[in-house]
PDB file of N, CA and C in Angstrom:
ATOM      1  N   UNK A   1      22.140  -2.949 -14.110  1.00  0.00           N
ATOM      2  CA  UNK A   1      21.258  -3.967 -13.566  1.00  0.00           C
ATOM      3  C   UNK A   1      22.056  -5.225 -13.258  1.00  0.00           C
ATOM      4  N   UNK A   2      21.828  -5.763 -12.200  1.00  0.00           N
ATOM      5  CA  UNK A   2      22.425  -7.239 -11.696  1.00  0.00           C
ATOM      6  C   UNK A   2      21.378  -8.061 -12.209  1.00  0.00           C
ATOM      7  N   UNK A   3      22.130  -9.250 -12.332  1.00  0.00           N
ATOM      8  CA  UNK A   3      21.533 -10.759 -13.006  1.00  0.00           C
ATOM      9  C   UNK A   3      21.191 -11.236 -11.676  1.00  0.00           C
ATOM     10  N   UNK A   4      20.203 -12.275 -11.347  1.00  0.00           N
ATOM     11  CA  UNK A   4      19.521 -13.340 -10.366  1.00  0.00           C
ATOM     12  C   UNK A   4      19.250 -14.180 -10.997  1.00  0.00           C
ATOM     13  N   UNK A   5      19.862 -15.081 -10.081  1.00  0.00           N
ATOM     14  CA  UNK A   5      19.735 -16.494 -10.554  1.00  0.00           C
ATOM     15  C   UNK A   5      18.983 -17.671  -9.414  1.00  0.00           C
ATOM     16  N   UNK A   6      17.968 -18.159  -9.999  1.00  0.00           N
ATOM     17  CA  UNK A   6      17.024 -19.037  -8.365  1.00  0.00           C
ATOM     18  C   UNK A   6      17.399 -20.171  -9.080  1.00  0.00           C
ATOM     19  N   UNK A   7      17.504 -20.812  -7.781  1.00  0.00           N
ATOM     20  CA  UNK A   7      17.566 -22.140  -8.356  1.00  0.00           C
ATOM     21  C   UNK A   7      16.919 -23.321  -7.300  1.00  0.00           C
ATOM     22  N   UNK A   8      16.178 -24.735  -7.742  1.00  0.00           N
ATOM     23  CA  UNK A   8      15.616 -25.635  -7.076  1.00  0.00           C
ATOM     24  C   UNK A   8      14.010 -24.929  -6.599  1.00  0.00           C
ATOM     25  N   UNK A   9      13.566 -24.402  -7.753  1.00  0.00           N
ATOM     26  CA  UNK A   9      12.266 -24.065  -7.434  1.00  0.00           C
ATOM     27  C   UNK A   9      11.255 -25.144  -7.634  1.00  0.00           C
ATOM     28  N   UNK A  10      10.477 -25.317  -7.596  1.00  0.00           N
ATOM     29  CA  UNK A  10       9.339 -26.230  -7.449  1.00  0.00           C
ATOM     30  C   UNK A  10       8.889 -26.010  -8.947  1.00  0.00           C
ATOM     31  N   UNK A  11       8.729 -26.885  -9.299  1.00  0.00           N
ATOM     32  CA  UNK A  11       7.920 -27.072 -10.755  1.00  0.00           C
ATOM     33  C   UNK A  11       6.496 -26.488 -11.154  1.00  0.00           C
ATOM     34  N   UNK A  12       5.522 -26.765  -9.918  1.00  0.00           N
ATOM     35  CA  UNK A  12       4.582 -26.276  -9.524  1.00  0.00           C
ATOM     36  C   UNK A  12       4.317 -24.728  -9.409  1.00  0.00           C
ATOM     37  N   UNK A  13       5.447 -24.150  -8.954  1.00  0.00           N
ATOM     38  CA  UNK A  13       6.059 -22.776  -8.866  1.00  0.00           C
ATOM     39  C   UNK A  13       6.052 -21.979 -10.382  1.00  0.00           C
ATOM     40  N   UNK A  14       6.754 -22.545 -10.828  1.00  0.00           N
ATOM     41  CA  UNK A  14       7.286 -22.835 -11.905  1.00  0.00           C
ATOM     42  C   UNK A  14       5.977 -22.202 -13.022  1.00  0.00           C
ATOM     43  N   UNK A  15       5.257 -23.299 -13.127  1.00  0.00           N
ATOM     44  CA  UNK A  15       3.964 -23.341 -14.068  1.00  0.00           C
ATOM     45  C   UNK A  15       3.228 -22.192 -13.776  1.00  0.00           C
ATOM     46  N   UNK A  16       2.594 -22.004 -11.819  1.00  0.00           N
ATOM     47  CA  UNK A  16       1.933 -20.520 -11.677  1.00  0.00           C
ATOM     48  C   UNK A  16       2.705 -19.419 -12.257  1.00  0.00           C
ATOM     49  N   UNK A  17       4.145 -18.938 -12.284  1.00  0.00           N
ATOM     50  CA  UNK A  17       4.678 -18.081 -12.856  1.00  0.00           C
ATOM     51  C   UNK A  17       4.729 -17.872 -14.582  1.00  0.00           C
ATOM     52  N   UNK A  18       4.634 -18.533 -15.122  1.00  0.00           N
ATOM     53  CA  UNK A  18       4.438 -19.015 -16.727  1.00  0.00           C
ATOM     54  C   UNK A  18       2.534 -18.481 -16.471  1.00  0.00           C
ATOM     55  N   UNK A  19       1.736 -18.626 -15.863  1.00  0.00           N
ATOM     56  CA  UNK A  19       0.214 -18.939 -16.387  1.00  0.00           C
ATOM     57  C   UNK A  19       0.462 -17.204 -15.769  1.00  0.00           C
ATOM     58  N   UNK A  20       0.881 -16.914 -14.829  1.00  0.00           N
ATOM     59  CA  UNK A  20      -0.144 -15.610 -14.072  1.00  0.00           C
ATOM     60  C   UNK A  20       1.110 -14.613 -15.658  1.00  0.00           C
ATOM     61  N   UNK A  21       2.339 -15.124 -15.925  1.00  0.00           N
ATOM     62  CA  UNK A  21       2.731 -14.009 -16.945  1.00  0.00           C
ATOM     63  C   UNK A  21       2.187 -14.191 -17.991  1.00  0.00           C
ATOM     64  N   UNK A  22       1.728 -15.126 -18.723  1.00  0.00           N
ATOM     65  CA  UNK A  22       0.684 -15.059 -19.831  1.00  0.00           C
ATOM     66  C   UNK A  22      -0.554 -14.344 -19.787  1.00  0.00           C
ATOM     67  N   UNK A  23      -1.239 -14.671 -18.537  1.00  0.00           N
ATOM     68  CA  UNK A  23      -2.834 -13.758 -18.143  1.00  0.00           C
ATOM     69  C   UNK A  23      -2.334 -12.243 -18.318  1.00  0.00           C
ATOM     70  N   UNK A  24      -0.799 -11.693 -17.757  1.00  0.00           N
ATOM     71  CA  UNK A  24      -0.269 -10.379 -18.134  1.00  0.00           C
ATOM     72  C   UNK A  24       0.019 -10.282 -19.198  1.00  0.00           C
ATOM     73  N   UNK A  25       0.280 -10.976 -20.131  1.00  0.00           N
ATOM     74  CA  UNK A  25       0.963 -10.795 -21.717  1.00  0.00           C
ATOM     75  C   UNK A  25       2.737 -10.574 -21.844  1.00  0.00           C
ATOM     76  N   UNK A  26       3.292 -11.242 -20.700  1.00  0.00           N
ATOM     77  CA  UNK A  26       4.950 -10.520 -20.241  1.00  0.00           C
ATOM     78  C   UNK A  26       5.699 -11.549 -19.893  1.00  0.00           C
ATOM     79  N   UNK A  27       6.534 -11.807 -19.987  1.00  0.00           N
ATOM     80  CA  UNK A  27       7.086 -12.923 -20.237  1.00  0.00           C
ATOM     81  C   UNK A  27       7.642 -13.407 -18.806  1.00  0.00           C
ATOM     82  N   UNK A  28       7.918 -14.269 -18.265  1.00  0.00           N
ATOM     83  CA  UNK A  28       8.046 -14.975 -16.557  1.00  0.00           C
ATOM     84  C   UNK A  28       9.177 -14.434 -16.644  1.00  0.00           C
ATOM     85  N   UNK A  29      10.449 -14.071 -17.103  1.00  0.00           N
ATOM     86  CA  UNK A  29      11.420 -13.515 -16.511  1.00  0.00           C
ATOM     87  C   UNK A  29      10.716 -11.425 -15.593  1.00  0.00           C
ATOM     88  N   UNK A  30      10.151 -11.061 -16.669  1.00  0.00           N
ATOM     89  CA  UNK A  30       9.529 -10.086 -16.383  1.00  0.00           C
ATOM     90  C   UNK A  30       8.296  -9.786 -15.506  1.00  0.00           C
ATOM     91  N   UNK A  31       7.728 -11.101 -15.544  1.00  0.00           N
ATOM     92  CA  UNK A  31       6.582 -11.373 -14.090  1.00  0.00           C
ATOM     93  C   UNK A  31       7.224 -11.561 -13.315  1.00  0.00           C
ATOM     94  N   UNK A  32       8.317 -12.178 -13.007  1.00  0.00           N
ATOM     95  CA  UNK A  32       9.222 -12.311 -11.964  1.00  0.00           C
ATOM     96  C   UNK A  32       9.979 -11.461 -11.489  1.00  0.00           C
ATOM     97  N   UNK A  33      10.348 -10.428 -12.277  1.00  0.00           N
ATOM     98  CA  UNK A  33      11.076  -9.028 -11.366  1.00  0.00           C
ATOM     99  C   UNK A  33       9.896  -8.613 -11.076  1.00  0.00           C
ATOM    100  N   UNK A  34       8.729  -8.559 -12.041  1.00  0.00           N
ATOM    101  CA  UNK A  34       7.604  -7.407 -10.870  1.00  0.00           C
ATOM    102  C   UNK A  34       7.040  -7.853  -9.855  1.00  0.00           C
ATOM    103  N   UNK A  35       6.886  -9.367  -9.488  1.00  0.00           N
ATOM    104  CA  UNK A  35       6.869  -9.707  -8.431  1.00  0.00           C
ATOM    105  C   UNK A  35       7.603  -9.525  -6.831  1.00  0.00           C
ATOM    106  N   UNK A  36       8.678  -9.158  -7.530  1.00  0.00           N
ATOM    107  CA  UNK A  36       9.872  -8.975  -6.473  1.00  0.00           C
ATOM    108  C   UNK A  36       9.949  -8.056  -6.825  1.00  0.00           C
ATOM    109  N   UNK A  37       9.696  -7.073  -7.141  1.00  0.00           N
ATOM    110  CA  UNK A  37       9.633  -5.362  -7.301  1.00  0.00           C
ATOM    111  C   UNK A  37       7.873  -5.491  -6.032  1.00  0.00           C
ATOM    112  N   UNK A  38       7.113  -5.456  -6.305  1.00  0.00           N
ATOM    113  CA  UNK A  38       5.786  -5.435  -5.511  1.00  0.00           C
ATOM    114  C   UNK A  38       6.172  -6.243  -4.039  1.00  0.00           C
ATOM    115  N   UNK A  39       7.087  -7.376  -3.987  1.00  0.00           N
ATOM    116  CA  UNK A  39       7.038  -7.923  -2.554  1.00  0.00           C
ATOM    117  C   UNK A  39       7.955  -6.973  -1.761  1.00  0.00           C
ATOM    118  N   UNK A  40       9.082  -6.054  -2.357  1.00  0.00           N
ATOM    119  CA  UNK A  40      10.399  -5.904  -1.570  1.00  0.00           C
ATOM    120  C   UNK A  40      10.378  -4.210  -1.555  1.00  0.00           C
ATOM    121  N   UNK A  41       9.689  -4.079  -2.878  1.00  0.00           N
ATOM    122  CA  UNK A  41       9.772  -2.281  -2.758  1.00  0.00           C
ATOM    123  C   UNK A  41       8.878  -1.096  -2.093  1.00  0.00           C
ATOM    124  N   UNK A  42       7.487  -2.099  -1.934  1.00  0.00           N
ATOM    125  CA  UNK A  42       6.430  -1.552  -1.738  1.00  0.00           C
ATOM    126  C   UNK A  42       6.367  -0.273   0.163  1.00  0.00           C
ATOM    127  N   UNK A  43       6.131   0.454  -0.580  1.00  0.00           N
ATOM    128  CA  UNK A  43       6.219   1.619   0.807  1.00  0.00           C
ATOM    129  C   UNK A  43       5.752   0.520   2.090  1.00  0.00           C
ATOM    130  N   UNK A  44       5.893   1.188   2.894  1.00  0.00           N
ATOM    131  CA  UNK A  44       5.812   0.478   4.162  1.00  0.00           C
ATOM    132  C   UNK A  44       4.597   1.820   4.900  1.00  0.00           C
ATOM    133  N   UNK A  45       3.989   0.554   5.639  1.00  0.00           N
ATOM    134  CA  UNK A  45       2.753   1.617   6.004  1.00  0.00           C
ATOM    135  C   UNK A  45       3.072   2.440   7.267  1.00  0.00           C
ATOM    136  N   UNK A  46       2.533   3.672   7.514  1.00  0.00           N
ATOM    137  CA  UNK A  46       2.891   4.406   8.749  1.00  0.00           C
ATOM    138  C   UNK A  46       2.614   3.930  10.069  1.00  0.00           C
ATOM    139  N   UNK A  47       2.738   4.171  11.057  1.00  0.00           N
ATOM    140  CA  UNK A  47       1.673   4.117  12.085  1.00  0.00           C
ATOM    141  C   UNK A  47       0.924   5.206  12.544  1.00  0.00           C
ATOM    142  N   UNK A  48      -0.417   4.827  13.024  1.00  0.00           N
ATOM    143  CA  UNK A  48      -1.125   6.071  13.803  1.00  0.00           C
ATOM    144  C   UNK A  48      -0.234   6.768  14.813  1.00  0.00           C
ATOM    145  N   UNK A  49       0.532   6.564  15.233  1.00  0.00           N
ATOM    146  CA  UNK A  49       1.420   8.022  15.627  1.00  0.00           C
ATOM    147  C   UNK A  49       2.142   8.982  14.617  1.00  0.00           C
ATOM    148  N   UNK A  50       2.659   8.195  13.829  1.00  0.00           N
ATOM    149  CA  UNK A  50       3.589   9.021  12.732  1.00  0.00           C
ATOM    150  C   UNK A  50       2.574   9.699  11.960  1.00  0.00           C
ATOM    151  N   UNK A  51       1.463   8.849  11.643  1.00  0.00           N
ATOM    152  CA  UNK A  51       0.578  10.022  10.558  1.00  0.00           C
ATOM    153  C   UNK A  51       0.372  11.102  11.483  1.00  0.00           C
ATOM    154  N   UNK A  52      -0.140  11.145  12.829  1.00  0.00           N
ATOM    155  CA  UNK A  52      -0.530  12.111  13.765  1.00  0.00           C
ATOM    156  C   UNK A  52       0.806  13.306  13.761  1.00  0.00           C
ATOM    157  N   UNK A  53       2.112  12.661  13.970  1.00  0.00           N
ATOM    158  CA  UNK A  53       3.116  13.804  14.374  1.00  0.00           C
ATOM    159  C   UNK A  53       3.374  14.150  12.717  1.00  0.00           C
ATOM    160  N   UNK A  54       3.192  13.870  11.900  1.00  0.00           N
ATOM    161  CA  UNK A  54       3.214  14.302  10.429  1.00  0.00           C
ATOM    162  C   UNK A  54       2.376  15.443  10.055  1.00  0.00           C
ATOM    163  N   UNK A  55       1.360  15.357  10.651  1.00  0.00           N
ATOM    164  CA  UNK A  55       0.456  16.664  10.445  1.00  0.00           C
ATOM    165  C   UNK A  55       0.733  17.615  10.443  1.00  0.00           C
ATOM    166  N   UNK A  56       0.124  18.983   9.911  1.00  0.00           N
ATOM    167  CA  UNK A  56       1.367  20.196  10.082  1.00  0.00           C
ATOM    168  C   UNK A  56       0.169  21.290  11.595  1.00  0.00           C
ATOM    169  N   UNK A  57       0.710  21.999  11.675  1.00  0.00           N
ATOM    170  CA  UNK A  57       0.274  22.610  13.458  1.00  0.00           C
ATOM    171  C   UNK A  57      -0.507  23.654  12.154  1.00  0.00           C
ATOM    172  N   UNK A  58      -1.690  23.667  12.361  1.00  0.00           N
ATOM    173  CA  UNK A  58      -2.557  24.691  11.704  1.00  0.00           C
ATOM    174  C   UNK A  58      -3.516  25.190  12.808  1.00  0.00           C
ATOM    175  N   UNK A  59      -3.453  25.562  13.694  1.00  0.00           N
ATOM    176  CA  UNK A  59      -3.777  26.458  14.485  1.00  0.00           C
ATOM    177  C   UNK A  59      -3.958  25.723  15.753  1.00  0.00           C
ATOM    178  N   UNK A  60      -4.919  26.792  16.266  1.00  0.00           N
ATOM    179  CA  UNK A  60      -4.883  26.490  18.174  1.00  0.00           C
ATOM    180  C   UNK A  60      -6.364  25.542  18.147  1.00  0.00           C
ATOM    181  N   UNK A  61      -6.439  25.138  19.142  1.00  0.00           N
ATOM    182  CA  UNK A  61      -7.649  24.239  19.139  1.00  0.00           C
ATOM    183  C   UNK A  61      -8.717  24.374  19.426  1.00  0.00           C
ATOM    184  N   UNK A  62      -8.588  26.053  19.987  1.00  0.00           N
ATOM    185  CA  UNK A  62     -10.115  26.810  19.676  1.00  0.00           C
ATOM    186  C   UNK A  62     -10.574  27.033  18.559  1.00  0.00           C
ATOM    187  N   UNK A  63      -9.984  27.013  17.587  1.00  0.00           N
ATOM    188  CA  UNK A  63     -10.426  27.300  16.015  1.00  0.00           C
ATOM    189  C   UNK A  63     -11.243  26.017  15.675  1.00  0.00           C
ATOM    190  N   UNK A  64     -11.180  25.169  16.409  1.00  0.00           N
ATOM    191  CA  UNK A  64     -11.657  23.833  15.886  1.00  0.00           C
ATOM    192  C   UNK A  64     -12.971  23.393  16.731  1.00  0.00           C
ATOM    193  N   UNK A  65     -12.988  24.400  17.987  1.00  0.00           N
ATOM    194  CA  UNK A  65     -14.197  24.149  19.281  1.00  0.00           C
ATOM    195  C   UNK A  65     -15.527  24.106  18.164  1.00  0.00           C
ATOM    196  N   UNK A  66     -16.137  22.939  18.726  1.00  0.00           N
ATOM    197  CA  UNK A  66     -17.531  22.777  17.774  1.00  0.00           C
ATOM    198  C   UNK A  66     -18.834  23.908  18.211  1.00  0.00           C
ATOM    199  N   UNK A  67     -19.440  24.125  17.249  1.00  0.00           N
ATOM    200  CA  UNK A  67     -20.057  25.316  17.842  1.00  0.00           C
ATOM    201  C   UNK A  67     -21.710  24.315  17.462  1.00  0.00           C
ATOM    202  N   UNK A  68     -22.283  24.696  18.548  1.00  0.00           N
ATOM    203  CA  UNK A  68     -24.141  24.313  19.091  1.00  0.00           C
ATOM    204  C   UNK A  68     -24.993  25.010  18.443  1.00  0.00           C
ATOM    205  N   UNK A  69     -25.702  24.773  17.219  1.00  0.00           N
ATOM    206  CA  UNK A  69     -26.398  25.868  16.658  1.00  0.00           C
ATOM    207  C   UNK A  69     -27.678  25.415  17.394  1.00  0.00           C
ATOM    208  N   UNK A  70     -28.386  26.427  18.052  1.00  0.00           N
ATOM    209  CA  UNK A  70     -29.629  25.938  18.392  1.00  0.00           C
ATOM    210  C   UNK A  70     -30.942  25.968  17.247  1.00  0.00           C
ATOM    211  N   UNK A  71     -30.583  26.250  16.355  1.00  0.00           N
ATOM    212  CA  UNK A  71     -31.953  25.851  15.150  1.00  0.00           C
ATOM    213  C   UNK A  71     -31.466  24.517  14.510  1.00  0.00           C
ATOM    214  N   UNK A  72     -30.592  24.182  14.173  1.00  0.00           N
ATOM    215  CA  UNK A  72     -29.950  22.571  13.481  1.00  0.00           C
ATOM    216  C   UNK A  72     -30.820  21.456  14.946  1.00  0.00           C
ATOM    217  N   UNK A  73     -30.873  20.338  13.752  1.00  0.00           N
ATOM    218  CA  UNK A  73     -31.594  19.389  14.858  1.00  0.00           C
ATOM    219  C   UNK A  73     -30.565  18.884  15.235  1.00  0.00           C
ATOM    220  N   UNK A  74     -30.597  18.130  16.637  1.00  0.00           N
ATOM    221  CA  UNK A  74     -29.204  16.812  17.233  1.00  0.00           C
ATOM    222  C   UNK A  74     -29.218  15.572  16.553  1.00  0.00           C
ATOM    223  N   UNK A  75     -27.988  15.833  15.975  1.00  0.00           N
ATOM    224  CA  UNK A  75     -27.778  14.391  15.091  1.00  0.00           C
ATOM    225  C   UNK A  75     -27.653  13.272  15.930  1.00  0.00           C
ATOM    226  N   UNK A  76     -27.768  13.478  17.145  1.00  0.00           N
ATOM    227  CA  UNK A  76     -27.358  12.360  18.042  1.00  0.00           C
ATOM    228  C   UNK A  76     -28.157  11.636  19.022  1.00  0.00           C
ATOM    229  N   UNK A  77     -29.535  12.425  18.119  1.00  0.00           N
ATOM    230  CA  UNK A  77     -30.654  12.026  18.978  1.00  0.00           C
ATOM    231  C   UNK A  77     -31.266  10.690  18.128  1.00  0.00           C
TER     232      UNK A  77
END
């Protein structure tokens, strides 16, 4: 593990990091890596293309043709 060292933080800064690691029970050196663990590590979201080409090819797209039951009522009425 590497050491970090901040320096010329705001006092103000300072105090929210001390109050939000007490409300956790963990001490501000340790609210402070999980902070910067949650801002820097966090997955990155896909886009609607990539989820789309991610999908796996499960058949032809007649398997999927919606079928008209004529006794069911139209939901779309």
């Amino acid at each position: 593990m590497a050491n970090l060292i901040v320096r010329n933080v705001d006092e103000d800064i300072i105090k929210a990091l001390k109050s939000r690691a007490g409300r956790h029970g963990t001490s501000a050196e340790a609210e402070h890596r999980k902070i910067l663990a949650q801002a820097l590590m966090k997955r990155r979201k896909r886009s609607f293309a990539q989820v789309l080409a991610a999908m796996p090819n499960v058949g032809k797209d007649s398997d999927f043709k919606r079928v008209q039951d004529k006794n069911s009522p139209n939901v779309l009425d």
